[in-house]
C-alpha atoms as a PDB file:
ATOM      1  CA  UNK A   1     130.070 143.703 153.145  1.00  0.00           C
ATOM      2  CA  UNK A   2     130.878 146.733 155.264  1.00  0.00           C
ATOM      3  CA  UNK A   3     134.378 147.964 155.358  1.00  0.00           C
ATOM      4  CA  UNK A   4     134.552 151.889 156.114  1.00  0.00           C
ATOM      5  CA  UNK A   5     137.304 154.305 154.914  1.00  0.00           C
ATOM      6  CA  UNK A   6     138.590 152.313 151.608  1.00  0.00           C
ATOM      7  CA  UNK A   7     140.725 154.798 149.212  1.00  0.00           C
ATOM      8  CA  UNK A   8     138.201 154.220 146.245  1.00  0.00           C
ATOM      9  CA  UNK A   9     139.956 155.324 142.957  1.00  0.00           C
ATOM     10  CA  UNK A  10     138.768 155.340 138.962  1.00  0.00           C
ATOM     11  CA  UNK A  11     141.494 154.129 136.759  1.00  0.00           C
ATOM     12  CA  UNK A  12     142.931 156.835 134.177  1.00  0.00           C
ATOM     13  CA  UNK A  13     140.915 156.026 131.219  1.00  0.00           C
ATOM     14  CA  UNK A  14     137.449 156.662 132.667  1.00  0.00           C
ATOM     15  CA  UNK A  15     135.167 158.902 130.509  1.00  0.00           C
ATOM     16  CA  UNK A  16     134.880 162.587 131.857  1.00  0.00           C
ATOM     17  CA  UNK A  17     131.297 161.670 131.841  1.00  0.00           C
ATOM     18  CA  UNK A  18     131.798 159.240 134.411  1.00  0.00           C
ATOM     19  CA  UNK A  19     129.186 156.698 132.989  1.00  0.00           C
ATOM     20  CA  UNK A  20     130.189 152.717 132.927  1.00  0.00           C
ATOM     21  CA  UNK A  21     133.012 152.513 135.309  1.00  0.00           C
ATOM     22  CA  UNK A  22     133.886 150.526 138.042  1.00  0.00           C
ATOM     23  CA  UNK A  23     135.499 152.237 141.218  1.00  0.00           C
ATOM     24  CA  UNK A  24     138.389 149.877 142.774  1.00  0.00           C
ATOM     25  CA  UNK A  25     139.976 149.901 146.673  1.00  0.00           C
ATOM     26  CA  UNK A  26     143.393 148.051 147.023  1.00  0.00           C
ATOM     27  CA  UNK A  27     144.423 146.778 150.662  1.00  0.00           C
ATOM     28  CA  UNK A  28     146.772 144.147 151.741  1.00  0.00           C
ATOM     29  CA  UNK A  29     144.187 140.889 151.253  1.00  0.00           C
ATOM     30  CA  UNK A  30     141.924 142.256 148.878  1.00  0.00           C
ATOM     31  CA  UNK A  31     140.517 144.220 146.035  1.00  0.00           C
ATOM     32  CA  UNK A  32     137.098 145.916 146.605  1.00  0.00           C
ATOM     33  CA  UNK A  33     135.088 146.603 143.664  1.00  0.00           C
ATOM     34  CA  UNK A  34     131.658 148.922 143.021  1.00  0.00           C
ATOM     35  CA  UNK A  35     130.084 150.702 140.565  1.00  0.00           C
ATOM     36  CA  UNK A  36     130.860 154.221 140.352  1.00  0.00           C
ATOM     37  CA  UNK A  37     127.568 155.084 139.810  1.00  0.00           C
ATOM     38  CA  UNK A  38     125.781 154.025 142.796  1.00  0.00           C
ATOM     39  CA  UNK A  39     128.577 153.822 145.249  1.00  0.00           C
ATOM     40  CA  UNK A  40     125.323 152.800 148.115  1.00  0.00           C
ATOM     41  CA  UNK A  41     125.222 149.424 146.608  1.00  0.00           C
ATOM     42  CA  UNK A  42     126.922 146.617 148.233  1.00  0.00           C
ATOM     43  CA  UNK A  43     130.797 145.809 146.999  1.00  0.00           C
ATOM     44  CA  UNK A  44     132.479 142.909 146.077  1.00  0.00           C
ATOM     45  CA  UNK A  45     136.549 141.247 146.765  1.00  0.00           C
ATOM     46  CA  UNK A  46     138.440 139.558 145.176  1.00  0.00           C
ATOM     47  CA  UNK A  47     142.154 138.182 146.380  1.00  0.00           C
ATOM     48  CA  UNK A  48     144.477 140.192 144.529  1.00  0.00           C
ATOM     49  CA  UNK A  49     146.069 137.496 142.754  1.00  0.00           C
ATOM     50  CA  UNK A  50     142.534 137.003 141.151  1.00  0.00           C
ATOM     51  CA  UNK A  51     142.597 140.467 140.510  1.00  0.00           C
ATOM     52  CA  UNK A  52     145.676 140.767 138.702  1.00  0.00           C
ATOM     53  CA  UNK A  53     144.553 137.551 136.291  1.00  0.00           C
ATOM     54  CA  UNK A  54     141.292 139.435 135.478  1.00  0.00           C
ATOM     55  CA  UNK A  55     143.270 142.456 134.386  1.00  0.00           C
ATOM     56  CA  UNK A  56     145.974 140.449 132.183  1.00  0.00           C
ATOM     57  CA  UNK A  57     143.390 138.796 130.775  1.00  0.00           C
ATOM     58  CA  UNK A  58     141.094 142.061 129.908  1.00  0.00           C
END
């Protein structure tokens, strides 16, 4: 999945060794998720309804 120019953020509570996080990229129909740590690798999205039932439920 290409989509160019996303606003990747890390939430807060990353470590300030940046090791085992997931980088996120809100837009109007979806939630883009990759792993910080090789940002190259493809992404994934979710709707952001199923978004917000993964985080209330983590």
């Amino acid at each position: 999945m290409s989509t160019p120019e996303l606003d990747w953020f890390k939430s807060s509570y990353s470590s300030a060794q940046n090791d085992d996080c997931v980088e996120v990229a809100v837009t109007e129909v979806a939630v883009h998720v990759r792993d910080s740590k090789d940002v190259s690798r493809p992404h994934f999205a979710v709707t952001p309804d199923s978004w917000a039932r993964f985080v209330r439920f983590v």
